[in-house]
N, C-alpha and C. Protein backbone atom coordinates (compact mmCIF):
# COMPACT_ATOMS: atom_id res chain seq x y z
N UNK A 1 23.76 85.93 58.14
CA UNK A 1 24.49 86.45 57.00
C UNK A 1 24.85 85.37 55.99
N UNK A 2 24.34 83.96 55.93
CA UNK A 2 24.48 82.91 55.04
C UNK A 2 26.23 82.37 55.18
N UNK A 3 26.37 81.49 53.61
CA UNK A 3 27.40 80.88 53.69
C UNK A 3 28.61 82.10 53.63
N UNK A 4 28.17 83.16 52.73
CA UNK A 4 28.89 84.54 52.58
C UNK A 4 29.90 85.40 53.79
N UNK A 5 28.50 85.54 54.81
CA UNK A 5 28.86 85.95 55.76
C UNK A 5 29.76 85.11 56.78
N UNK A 6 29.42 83.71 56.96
CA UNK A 6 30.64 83.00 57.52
C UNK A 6 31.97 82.93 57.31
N UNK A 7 31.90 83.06 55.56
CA UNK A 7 33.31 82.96 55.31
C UNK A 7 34.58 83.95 55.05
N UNK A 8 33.24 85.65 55.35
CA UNK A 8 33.94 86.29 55.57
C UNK A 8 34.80 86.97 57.14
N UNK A 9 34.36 85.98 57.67
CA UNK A 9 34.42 85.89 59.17
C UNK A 9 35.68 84.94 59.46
N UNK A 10 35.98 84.64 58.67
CA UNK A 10 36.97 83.43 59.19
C UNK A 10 38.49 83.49 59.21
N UNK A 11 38.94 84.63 58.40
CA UNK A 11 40.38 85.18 59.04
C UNK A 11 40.39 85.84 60.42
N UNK A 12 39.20 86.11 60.73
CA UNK A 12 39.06 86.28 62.40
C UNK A 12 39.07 85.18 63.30
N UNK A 13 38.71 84.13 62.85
CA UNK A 13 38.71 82.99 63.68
C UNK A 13 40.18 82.50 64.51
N UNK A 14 39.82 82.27 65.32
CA UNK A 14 41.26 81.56 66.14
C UNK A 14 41.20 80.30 66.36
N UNK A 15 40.26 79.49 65.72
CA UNK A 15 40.04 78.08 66.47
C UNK A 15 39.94 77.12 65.00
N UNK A 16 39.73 76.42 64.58
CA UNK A 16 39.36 75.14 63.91
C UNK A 16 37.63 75.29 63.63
N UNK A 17 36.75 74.90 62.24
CA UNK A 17 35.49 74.46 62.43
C UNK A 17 35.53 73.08 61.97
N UNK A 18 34.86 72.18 62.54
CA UNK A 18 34.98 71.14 62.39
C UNK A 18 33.36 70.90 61.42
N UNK A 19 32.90 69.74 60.26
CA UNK A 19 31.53 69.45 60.26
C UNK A 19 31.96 68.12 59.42
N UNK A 20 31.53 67.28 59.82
CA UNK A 20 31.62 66.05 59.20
C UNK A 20 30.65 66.14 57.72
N UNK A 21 29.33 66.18 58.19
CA UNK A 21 28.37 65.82 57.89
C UNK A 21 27.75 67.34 56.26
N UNK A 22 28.33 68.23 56.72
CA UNK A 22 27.93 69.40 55.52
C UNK A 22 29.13 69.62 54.34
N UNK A 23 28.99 68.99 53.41
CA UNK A 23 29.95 69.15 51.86
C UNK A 23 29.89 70.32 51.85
N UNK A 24 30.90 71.15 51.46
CA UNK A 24 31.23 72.35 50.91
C UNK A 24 31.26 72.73 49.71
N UNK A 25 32.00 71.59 49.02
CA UNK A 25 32.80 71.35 48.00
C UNK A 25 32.15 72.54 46.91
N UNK A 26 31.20 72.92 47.16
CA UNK A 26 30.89 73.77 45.58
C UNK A 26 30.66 75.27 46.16
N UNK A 27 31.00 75.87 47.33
CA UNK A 27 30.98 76.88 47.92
C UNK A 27 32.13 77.65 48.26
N UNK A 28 32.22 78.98 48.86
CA UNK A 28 33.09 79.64 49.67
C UNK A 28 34.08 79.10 50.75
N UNK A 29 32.83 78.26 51.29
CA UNK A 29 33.45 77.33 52.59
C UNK A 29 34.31 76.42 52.03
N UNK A 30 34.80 75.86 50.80
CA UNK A 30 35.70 74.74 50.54
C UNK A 30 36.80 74.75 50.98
N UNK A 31 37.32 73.65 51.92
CA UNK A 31 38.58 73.91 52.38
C UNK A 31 38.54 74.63 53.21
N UNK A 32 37.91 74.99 54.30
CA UNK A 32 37.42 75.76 55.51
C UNK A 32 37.27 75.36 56.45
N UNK A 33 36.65 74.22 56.26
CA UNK A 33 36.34 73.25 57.31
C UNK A 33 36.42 71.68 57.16
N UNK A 34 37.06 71.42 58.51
CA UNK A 34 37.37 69.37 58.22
C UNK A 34 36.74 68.77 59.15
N UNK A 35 36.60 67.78 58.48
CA UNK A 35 35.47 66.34 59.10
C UNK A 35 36.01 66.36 60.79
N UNK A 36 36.98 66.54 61.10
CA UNK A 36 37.12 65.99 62.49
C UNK A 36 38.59 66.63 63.11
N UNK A 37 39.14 66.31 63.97
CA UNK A 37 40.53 66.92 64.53
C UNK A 37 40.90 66.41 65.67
N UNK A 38 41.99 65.56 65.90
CA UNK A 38 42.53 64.83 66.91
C UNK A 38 43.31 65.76 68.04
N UNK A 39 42.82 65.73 69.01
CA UNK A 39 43.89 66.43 69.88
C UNK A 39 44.73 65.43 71.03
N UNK A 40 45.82 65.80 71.63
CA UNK A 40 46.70 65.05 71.59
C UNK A 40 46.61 65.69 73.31
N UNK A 41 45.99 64.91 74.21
CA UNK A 41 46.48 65.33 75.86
C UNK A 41 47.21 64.14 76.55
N UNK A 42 47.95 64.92 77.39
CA UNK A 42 48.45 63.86 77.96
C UNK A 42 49.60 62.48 77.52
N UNK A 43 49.54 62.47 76.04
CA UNK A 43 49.79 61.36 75.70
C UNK A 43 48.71 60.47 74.96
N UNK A 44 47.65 60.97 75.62
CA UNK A 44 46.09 60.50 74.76
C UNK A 44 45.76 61.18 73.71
N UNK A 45 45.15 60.41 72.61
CA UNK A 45 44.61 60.81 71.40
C UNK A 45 42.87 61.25 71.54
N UNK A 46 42.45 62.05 71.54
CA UNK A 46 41.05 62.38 71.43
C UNK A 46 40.67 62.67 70.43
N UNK A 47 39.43 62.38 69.41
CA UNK A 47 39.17 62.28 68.34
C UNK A 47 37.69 63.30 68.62
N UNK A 48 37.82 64.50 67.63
CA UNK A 48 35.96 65.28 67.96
C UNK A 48 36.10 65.14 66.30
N UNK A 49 34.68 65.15 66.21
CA UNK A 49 33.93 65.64 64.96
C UNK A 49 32.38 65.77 64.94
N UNK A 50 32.46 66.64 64.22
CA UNK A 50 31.29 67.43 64.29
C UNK A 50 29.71 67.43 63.16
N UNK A 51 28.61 66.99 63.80
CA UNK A 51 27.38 66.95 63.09
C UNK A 51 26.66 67.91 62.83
N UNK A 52 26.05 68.63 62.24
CA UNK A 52 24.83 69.45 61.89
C UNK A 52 23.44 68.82 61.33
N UNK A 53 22.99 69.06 61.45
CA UNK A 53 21.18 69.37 61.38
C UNK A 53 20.87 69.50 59.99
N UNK A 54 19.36 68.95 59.42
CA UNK A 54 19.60 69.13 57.72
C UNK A 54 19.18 70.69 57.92
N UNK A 55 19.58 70.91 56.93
CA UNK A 55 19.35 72.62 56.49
C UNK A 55 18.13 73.00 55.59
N UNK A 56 17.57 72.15 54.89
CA UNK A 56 16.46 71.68 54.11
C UNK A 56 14.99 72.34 54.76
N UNK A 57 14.71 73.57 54.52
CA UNK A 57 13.30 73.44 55.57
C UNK A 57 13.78 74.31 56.76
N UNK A 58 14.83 74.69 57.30
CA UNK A 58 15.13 74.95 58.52
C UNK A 58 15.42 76.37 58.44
N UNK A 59 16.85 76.49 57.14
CA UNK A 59 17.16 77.71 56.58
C UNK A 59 16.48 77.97 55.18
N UNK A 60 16.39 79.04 55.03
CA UNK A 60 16.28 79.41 53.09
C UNK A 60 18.04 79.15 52.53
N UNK A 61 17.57 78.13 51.72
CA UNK A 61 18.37 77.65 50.50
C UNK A 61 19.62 79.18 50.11
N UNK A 62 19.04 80.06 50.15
CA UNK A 62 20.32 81.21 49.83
C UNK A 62 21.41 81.56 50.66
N UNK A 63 20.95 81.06 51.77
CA UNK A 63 21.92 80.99 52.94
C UNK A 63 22.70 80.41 53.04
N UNK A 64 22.39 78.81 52.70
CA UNK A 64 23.84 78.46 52.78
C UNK A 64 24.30 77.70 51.43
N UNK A 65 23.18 77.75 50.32
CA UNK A 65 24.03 77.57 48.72
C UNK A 65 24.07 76.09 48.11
N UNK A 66 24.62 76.13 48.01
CA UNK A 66 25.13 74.31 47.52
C UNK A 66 25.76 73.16 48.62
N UNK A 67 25.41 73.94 49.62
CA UNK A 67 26.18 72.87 50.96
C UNK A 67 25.53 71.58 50.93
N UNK A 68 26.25 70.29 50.45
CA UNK A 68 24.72 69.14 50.81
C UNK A 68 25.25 68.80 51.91
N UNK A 69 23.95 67.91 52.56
CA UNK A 69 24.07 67.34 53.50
C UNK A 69 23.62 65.99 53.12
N UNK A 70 24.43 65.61 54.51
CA UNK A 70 25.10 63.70 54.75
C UNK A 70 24.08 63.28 55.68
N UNK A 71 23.82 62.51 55.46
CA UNK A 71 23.09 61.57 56.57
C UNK A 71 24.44 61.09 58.00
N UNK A 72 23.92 61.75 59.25
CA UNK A 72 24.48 61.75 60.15
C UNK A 72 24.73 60.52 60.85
N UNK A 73 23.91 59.27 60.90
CA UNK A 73 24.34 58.61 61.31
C UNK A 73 25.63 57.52 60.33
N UNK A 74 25.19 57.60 59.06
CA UNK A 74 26.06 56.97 58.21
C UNK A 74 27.63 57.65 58.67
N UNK A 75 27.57 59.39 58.57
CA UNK A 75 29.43 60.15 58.80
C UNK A 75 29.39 59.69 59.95
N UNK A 76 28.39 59.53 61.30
CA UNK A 76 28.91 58.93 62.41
C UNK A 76 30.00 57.95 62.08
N UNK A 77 29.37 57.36 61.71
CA UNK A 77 30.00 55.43 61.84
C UNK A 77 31.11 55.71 60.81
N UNK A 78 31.82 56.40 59.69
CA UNK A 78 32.59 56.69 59.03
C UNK A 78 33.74 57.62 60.15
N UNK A 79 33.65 58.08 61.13
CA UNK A 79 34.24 59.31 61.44
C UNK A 79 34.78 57.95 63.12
N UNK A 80 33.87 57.24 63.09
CA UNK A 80 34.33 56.46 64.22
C UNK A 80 35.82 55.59 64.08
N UNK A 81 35.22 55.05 62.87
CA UNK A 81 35.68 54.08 61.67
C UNK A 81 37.40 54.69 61.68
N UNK A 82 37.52 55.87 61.16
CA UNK A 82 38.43 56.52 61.22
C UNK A 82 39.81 56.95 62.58
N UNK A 83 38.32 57.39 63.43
CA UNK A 83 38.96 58.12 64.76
C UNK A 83 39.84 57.23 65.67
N UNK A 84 38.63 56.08 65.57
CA UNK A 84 38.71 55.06 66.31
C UNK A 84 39.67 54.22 65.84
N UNK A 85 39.51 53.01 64.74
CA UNK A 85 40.42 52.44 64.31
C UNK A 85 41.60 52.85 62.84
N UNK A 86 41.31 53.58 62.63
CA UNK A 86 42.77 54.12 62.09
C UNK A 86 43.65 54.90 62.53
N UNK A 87 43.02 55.89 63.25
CA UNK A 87 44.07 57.03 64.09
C UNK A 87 44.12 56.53 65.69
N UNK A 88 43.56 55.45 65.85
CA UNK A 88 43.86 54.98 67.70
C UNK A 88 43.73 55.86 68.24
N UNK A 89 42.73 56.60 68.08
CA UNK A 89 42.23 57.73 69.47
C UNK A 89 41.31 56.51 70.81
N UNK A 90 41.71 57.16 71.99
CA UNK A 90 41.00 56.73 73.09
C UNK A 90 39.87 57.03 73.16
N UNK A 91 39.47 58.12 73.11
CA UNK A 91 38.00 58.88 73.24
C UNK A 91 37.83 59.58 72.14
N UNK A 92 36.18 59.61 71.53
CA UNK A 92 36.00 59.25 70.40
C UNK A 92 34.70 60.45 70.87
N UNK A 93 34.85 61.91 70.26
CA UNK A 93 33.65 62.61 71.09
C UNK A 93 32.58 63.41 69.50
N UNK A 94 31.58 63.77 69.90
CA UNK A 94 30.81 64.26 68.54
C UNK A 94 30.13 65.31 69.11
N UNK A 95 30.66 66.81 68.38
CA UNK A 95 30.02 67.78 68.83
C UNK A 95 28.88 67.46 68.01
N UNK A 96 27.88 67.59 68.62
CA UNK A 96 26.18 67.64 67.94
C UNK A 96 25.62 69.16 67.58
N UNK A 97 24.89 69.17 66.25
CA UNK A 97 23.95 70.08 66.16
C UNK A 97 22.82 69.60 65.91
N UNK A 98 22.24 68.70 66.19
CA UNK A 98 21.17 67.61 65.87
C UNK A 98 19.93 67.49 66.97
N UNK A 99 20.00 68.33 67.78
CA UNK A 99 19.18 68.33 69.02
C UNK A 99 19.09 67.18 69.78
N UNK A 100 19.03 67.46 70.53
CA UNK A 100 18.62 66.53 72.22
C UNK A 100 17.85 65.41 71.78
N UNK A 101 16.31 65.78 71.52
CA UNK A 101 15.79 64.99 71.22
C UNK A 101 14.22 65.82 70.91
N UNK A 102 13.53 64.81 70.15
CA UNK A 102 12.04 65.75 69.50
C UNK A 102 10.94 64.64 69.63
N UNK A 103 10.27 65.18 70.45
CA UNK A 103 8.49 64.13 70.89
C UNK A 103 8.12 64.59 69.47
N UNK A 104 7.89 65.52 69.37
CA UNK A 104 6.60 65.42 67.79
C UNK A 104 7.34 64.83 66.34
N UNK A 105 8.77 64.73 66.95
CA UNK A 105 8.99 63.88 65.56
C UNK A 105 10.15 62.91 65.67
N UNK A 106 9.13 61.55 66.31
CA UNK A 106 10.12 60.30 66.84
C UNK A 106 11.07 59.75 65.56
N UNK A 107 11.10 60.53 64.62
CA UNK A 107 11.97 59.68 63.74
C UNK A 107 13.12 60.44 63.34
N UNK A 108 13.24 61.89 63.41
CA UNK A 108 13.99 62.77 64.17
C UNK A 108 15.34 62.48 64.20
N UNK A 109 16.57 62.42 63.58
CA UNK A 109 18.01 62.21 64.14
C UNK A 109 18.23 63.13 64.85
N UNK A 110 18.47 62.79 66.38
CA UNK A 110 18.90 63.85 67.26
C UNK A 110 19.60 62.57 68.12
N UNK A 111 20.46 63.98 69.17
CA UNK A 111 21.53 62.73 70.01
C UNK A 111 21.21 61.50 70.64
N UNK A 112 19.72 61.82 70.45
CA UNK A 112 19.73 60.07 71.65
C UNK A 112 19.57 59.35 70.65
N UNK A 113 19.26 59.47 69.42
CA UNK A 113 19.01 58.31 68.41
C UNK A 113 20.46 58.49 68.06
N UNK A 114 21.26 59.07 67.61
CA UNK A 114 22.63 58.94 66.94
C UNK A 114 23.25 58.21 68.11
N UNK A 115 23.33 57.92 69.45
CA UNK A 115 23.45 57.24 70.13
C UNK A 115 23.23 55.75 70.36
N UNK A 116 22.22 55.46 69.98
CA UNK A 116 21.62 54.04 69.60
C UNK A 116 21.67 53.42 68.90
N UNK A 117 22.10 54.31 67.84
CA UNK A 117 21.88 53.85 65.66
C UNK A 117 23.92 53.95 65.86
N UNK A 118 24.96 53.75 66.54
CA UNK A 118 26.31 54.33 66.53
C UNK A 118 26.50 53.12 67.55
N UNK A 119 28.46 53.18 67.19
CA UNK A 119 29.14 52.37 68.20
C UNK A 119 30.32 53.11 67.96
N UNK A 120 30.88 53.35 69.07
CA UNK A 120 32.21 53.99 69.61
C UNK A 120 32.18 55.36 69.28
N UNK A 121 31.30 55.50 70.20
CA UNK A 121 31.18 57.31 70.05
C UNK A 121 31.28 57.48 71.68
N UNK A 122 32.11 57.75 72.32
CA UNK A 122 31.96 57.93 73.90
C UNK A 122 31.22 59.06 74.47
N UNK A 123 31.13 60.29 74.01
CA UNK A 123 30.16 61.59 74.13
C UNK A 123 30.12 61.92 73.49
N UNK A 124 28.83 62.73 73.10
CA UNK A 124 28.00 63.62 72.51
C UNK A 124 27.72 64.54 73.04
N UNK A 125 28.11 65.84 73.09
CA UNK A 125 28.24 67.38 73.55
C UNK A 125 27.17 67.94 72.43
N UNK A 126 25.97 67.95 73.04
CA UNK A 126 25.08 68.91 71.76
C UNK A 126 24.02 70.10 71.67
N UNK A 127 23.69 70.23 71.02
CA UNK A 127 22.99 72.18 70.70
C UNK A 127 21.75 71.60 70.06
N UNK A 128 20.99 72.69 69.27
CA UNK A 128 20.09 73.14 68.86
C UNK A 128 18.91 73.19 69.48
N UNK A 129 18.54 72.13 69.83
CA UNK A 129 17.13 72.53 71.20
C UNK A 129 17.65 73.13 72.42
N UNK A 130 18.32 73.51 72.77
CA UNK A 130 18.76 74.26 73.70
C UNK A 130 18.12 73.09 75.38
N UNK A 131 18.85 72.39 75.13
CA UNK A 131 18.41 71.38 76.54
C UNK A 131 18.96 71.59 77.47
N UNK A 132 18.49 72.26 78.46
CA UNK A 132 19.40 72.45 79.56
C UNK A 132 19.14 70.46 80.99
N UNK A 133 20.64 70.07 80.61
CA UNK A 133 20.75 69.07 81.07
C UNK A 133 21.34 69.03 82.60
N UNK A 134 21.06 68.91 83.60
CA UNK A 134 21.86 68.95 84.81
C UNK A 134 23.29 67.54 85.15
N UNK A 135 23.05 66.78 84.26
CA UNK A 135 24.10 66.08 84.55
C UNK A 135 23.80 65.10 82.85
N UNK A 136 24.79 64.37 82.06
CA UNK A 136 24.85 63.87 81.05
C UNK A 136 24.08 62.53 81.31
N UNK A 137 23.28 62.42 80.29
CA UNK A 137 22.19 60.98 79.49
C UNK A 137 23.25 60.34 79.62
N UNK A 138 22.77 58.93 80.33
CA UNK A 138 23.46 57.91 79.89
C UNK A 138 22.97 56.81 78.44
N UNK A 139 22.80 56.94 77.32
CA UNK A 139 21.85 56.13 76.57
C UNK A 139 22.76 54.71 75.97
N UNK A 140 22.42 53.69 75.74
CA UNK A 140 23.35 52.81 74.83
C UNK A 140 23.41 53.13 73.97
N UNK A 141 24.35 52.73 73.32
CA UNK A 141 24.84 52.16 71.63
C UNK A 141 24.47 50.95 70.88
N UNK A 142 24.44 50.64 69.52
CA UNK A 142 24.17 50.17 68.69
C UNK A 142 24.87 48.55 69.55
N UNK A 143 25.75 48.49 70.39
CA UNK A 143 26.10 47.25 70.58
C UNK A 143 26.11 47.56 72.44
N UNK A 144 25.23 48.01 73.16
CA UNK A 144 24.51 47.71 74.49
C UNK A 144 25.74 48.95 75.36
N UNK A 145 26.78 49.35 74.47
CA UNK A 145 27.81 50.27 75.54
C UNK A 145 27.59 51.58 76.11
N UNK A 146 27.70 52.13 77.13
CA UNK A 146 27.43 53.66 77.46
C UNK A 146 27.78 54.43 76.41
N UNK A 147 26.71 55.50 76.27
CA UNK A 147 27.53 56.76 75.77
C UNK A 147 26.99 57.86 76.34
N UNK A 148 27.73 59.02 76.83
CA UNK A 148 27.33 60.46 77.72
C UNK A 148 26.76 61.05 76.57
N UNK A 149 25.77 61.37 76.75
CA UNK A 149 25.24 62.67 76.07
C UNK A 149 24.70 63.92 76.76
N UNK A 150 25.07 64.89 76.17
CA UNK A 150 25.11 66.28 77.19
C UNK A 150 24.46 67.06 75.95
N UNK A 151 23.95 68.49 76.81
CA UNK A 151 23.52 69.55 76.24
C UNK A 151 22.83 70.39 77.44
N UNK A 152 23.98 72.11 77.84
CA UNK A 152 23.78 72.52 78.40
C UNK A 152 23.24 73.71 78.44
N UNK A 153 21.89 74.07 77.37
CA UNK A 153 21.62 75.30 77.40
C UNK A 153 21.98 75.94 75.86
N UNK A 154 21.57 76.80 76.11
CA UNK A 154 21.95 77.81 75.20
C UNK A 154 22.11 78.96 75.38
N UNK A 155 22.77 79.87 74.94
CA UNK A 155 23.77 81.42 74.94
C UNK A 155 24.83 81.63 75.66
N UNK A 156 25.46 80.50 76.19
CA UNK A 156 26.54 80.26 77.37
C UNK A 156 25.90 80.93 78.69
N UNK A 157 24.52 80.41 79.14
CA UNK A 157 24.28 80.84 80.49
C UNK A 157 25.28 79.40 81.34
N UNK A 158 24.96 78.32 80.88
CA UNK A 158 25.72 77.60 81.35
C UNK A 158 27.07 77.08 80.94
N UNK A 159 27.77 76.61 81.34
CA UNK A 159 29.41 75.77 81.01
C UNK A 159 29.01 74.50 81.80
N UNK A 160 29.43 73.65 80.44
CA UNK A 160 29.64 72.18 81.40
C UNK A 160 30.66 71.79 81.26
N UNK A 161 30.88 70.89 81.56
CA UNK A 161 32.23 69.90 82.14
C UNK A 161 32.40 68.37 82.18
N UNK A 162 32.82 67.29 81.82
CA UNK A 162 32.70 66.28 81.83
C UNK A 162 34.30 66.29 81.97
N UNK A 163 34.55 65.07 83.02
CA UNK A 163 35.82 64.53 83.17
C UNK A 163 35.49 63.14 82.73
N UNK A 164 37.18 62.58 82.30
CA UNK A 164 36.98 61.38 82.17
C UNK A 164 38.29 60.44 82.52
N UNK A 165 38.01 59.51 82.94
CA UNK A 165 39.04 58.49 84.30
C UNK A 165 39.45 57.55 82.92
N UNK A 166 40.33 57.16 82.76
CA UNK A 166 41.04 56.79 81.70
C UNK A 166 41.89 55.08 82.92
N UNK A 167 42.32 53.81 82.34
CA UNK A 167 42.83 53.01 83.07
C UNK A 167 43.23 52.20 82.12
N UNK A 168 44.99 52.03 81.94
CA UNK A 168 45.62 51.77 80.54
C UNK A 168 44.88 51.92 79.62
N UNK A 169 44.78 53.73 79.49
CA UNK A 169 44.44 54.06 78.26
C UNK A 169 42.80 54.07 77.52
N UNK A 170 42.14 53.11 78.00
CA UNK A 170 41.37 52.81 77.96
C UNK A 170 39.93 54.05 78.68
N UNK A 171 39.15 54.66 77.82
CA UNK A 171 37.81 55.07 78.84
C UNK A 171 37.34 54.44 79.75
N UNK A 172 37.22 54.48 80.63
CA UNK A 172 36.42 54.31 81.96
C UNK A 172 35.33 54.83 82.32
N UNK A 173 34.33 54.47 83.08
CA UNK A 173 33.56 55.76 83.64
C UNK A 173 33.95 56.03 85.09
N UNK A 174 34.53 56.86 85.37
CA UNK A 174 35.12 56.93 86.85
C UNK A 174 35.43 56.41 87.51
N UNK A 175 36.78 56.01 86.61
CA UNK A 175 37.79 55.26 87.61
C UNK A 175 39.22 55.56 86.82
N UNK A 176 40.33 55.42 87.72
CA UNK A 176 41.42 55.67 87.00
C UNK A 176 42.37 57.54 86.86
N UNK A 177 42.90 57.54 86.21
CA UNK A 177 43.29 58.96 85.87
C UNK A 177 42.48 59.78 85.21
N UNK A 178 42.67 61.09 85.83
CA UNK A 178 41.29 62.19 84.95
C UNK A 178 41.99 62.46 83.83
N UNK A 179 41.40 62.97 83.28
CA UNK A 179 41.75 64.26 81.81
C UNK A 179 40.69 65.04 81.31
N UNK A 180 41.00 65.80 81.43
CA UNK A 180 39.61 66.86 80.96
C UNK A 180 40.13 67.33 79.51
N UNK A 181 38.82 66.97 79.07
CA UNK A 181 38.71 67.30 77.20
C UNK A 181 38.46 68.55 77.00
């Protein structure tokens, strides 16, 4: 139903949309949706924000209007920049719409490259190829550090789960106190 139909959908909504990466600014959607959203557990700061996919080629142009799109790895590193060192979040997570990953087109921004081309992104939770993953990618970062990347399917046959062991504050990979995001 295009940008139209979303936004007439959205006094129904109960939740937040998050998109870093898709400008609104000249649409329905303005002011609808924000780059990112800190949630507060425990005492811990968690930082999500959210990527999409270019729209260019994918959808017809009437659908979603004047939305431009950002180059994802650049709002990565802006949204880290932010999450990370201005708002002192601990965990630093990026819902993906960017797919898993694509053999026929190695140049492709999808999570394992936004993973590699990024620093301080701790997970990547992502969609569009519908990857059904049995346990989260471990891939590096732009400076040699873990980052989880997940993607469990598509149509909610599956639910995943990632915990994470926290030790003064700090991410861990399993060790320390849990908290589930």
């Amino acid at each position: 139903n295009g940008i139209e139909g979303l936004h007439a959908q959205m006094p129904h909504a109960k939740f937040e949309f998050i998109s870093a990466n898709y400008n609104f600014k000249n649409t329905v959607m303005d002011g609808f949706v924000k780059p990112y959203k800190i949630f507060h557990k425990n005492g811990i700061k968690v930082g999500v924000f959210g990527l999409g996919i270019e729209l260019a080629g994918l959808v017809d142009k009437g659908m979603y209007k004047e939305t431009i799109y950002n180059d994802p790895v650049e709002t990565a590193q802006d949204m880290v920049r932010i999450l990370k060192k201005e708002q002192q979040c601990v965990l630093v997570i990026c819902l993906s719409h960017l797919g898993y990953k694509y053999r026929d087109e190695p140049t492709k921004i999808c999570d394992l490259k936004l993973a590699e081309l990024t620093q301080d992104i701790d997970l990547i939770i992502g969609g569009h190829t519908h990857t059904f993953l049995d346990k989260p990618t471990v891939a590096k970062n732009l400076l040699g550090k873990e980052v989880l990347v997940n993607q469990v399917g598509c149509y909610g046959i599956n639910l995943g789960r990632i915990d994470f062991y926290l030790d003064n504050n700090k991410a861990k990979a399993f060790e320390g106190k849990s908290i589930i995001v």
